[in-house]
C-alpha atoms as a PDB file:
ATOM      1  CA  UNK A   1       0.000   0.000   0.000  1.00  0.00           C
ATOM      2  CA  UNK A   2       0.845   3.441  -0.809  1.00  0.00           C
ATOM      3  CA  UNK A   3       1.131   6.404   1.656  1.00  0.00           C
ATOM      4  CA  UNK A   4      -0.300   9.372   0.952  1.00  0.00           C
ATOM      5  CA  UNK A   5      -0.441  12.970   2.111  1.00  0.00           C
ATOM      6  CA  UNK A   6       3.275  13.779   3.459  1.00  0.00           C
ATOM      7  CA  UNK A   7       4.036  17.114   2.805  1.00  0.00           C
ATOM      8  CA  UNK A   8       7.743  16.503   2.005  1.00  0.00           C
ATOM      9  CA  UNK A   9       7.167  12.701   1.054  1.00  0.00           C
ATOM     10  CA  UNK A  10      10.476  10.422   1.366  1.00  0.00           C
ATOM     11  CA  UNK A  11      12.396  12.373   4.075  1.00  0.00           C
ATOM     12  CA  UNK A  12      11.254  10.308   6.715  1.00  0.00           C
ATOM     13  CA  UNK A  13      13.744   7.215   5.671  1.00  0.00           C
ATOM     14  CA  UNK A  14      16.960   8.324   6.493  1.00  0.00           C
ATOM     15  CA  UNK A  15      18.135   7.308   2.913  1.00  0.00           C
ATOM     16  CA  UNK A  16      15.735   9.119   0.966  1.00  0.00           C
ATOM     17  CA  UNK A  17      17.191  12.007  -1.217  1.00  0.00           C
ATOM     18  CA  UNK A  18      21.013  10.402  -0.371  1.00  0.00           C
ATOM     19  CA  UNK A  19      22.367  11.520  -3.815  1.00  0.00           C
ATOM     20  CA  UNK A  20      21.088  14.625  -3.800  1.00  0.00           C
ATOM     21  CA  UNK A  21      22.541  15.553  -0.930  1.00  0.00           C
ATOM     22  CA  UNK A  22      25.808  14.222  -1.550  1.00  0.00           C
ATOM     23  CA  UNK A  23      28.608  16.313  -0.576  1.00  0.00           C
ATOM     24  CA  UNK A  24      26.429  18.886   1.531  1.00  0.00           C
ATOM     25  CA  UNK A  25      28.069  20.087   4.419  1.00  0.00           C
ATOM     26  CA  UNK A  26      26.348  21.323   7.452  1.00  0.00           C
ATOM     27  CA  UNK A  27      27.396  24.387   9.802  1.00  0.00           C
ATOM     28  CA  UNK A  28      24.511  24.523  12.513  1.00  0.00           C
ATOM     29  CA  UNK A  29      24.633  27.250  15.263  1.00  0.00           C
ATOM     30  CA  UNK A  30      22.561  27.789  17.910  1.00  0.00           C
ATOM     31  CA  UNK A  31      23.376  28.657  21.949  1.00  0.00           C
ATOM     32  CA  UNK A  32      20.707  26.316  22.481  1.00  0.00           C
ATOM     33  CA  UNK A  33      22.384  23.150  23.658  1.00  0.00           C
ATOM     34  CA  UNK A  34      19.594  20.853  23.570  1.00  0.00           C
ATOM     35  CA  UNK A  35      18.022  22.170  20.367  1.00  0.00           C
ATOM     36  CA  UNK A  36      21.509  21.690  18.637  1.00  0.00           C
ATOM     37  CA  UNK A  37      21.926  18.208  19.706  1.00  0.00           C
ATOM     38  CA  UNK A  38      18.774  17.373  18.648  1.00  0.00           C
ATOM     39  CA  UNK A  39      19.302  19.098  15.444  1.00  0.00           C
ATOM     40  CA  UNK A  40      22.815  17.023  14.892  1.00  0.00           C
ATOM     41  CA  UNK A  41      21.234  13.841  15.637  1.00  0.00           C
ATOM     42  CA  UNK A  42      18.319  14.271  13.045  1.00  0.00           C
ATOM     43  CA  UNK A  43      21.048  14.852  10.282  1.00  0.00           C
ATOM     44  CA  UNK A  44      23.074  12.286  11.528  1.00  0.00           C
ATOM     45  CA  UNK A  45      20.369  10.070  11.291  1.00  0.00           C
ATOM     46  CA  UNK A  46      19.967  10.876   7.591  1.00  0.00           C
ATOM     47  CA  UNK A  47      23.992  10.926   6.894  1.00  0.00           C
ATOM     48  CA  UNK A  48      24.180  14.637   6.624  1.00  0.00           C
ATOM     49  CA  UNK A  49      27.650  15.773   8.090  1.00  0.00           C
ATOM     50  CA  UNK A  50      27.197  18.673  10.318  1.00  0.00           C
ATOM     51  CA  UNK A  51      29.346  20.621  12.521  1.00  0.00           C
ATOM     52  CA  UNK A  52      27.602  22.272  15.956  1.00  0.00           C
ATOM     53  CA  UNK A  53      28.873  25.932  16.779  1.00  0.00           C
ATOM     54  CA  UNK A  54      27.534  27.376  19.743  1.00  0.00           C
ATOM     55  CA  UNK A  55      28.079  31.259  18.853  1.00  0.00           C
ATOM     56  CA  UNK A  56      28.575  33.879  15.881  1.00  0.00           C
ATOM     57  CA  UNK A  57      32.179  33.790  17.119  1.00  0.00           C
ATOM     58  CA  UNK A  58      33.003  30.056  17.078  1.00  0.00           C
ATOM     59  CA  UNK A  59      30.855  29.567  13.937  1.00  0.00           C
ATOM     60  CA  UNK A  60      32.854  32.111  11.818  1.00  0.00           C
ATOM     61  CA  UNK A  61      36.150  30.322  13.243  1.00  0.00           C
ATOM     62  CA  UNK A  62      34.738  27.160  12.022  1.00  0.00           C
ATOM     63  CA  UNK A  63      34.273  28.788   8.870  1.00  0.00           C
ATOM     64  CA  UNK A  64      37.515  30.352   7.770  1.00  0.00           C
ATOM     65  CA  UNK A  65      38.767  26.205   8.630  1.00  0.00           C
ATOM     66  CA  UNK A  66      36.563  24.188   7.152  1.00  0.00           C
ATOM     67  CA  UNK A  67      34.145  23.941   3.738  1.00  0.00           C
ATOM     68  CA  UNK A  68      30.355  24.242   4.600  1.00  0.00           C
ATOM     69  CA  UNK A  69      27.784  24.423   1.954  1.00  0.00           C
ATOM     70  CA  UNK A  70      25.027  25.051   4.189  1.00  0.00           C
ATOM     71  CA  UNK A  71      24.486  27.628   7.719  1.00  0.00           C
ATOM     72  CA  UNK A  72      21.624  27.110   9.967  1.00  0.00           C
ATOM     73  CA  UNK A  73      22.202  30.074  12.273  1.00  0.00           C
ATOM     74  CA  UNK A  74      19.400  30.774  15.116  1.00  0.00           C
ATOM     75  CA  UNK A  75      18.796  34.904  15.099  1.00  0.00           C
ATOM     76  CA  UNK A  76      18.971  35.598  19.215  1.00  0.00           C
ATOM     77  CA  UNK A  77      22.061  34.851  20.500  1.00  0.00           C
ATOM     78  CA  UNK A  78      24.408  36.217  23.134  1.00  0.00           C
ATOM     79  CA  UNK A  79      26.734  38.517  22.267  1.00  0.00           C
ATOM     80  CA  UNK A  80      26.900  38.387  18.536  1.00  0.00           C
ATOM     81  CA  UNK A  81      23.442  37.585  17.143  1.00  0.00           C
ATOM     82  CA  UNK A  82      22.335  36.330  13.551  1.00  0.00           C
ATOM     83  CA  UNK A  83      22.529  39.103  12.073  1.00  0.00           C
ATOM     84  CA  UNK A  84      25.971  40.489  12.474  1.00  0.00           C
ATOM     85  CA  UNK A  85      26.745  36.365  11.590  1.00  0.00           C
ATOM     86  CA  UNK A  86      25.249  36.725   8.642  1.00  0.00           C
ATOM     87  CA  UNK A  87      26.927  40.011   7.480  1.00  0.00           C
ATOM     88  CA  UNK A  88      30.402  38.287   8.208  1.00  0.00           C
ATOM     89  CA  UNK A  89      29.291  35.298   6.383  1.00  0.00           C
ATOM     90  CA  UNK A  90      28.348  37.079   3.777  1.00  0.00           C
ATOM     91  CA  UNK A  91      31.141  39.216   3.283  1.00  0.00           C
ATOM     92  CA  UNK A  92      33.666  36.387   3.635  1.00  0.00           C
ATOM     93  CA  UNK A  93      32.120  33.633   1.925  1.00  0.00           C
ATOM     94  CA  UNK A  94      29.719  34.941  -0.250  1.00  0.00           C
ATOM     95  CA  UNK A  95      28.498  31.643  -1.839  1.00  0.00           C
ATOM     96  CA  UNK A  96      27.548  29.599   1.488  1.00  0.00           C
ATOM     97  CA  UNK A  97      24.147  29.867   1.719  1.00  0.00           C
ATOM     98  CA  UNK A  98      22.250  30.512   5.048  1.00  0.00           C
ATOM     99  CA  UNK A  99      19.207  29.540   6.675  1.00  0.00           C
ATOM    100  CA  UNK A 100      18.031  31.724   9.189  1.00  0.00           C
ATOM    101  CA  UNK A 101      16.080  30.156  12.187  1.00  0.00           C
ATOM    102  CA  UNK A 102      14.106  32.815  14.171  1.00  0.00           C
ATOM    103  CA  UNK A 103      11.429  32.358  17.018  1.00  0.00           C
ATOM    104  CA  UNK A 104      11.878  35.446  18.607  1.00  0.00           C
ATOM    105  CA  UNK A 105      10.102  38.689  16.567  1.00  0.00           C
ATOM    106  CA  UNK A 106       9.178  36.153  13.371  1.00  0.00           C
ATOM    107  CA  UNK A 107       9.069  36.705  10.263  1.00  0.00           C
ATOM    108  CA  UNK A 108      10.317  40.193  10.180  1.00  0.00           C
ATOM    109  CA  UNK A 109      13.320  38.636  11.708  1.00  0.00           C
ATOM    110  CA  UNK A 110      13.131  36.496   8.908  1.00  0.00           C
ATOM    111  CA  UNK A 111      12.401  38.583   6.176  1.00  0.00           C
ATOM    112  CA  UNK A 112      15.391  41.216   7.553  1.00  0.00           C
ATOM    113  CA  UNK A 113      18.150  38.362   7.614  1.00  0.00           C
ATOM    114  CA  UNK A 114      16.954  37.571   3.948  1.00  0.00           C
ATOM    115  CA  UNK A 115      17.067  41.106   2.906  1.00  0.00           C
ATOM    116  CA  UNK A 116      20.942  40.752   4.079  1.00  0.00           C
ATOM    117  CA  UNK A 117      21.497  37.502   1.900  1.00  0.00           C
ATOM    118  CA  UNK A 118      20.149  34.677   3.496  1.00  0.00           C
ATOM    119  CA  UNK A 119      18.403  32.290   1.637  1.00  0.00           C
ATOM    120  CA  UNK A 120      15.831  31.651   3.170  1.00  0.00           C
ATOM    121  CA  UNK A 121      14.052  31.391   7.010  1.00  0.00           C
ATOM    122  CA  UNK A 122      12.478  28.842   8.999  1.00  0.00           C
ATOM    123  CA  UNK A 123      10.362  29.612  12.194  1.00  0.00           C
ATOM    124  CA  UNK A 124      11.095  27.842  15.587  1.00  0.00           C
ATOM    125  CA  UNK A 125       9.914  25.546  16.372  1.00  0.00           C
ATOM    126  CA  UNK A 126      11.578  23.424  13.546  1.00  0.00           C
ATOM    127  CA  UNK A 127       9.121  20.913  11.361  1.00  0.00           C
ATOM    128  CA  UNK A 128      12.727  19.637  10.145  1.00  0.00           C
ATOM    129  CA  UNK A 129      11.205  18.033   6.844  1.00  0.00           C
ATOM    130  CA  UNK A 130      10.395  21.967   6.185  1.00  0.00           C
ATOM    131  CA  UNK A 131      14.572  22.515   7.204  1.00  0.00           C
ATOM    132  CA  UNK A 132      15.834  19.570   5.304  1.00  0.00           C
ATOM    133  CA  UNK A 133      13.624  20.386   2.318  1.00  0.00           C
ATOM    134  CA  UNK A 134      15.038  23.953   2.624  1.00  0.00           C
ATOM    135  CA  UNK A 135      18.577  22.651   3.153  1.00  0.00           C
ATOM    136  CA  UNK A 136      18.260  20.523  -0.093  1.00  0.00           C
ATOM    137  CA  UNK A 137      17.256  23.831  -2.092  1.00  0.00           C
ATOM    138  CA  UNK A 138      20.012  26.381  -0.990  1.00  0.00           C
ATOM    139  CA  UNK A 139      22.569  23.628  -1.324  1.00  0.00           C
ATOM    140  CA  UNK A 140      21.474  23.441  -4.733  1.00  0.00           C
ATOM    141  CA  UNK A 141      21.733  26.943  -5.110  1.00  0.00           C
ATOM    142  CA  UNK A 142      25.273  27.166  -4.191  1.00  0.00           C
ATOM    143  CA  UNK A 143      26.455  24.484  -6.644  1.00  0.00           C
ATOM    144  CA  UNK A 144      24.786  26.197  -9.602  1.00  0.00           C
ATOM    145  CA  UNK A 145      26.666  29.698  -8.142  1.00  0.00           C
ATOM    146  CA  UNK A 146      29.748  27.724  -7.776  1.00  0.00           C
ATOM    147  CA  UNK A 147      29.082  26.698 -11.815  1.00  0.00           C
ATOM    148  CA  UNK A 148      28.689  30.225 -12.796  1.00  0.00           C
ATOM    149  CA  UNK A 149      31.511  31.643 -10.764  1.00  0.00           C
ATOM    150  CA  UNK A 150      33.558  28.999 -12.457  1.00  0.00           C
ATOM    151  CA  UNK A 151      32.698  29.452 -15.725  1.00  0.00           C
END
């Protein structure tokens, strides 16, 4: 028998989608232990690498080390929040792409981080079919930008 009805049908088996996420690479940061465990272990799960930062600081560290395709940065952080991330993101790698998680103030929140470059926002708390789908999308994004700036 067929299912039907799953918004975002085949994410649910861990292997779904496998080769076309191949090669993405993860950057998740959040102050929020327990969110950003949980979020590690769900794309663990589905054989996602990802790399946990706990602040703007330690993410942009990570950053200037290591390849990432993909940010998830929460807005509302101590110290330096989402925003000023983003900007330095941004500015130093212009082709990772960013997803902007925001509970605090929406979607204007949201809609301000995209007006600085992010790709795209997703509200808290996570549906993480809605994040992975989203994931899938600006990692696709960045390999067609790669093509162009390589052509």
């Amino acid at each position: 028998m067929q299912q039907t009805g799953s918004p975002t049908p085949g994410w649910q088996h861990p292997n779904a989608w496998r080769e076309v996420l191949m090669g993405l690479r993860v950057l998740a940061v959040d102050d929020e232990a327990d969110f950003i465990e949980t979020l590690v272990k769900r794309f663990t799960y589905r054989q996602i690498p990802v790399t946990a930062a706990g602040n703007g600081p330690d993410a942009l560290a990570l950053l200037e080390r290591e390849p990432f395709d993909v940010v998830i940065l929460d807005m509302r952080m101590p110290g330096m929040d989402g925003l000023a991330v983003l900007q330095e993101i941004k500015k130093r790698h212009p082709l990772v792409e960013v997803i902007i998680l925001t509970g605090h103030a929406s979607v204007e929140s949201g809609m301000q981080g995209m007006s600085l470059g992010a790709y795209d926002y997703v509200l808290k708390p996570v549906d993480f079919g809605e994040l992975l789908e989203k994931a899938k999308k600006a990692y696709e994004r960045k390999k067609l930008n790669e093509s162009r700036a390589d052509a």
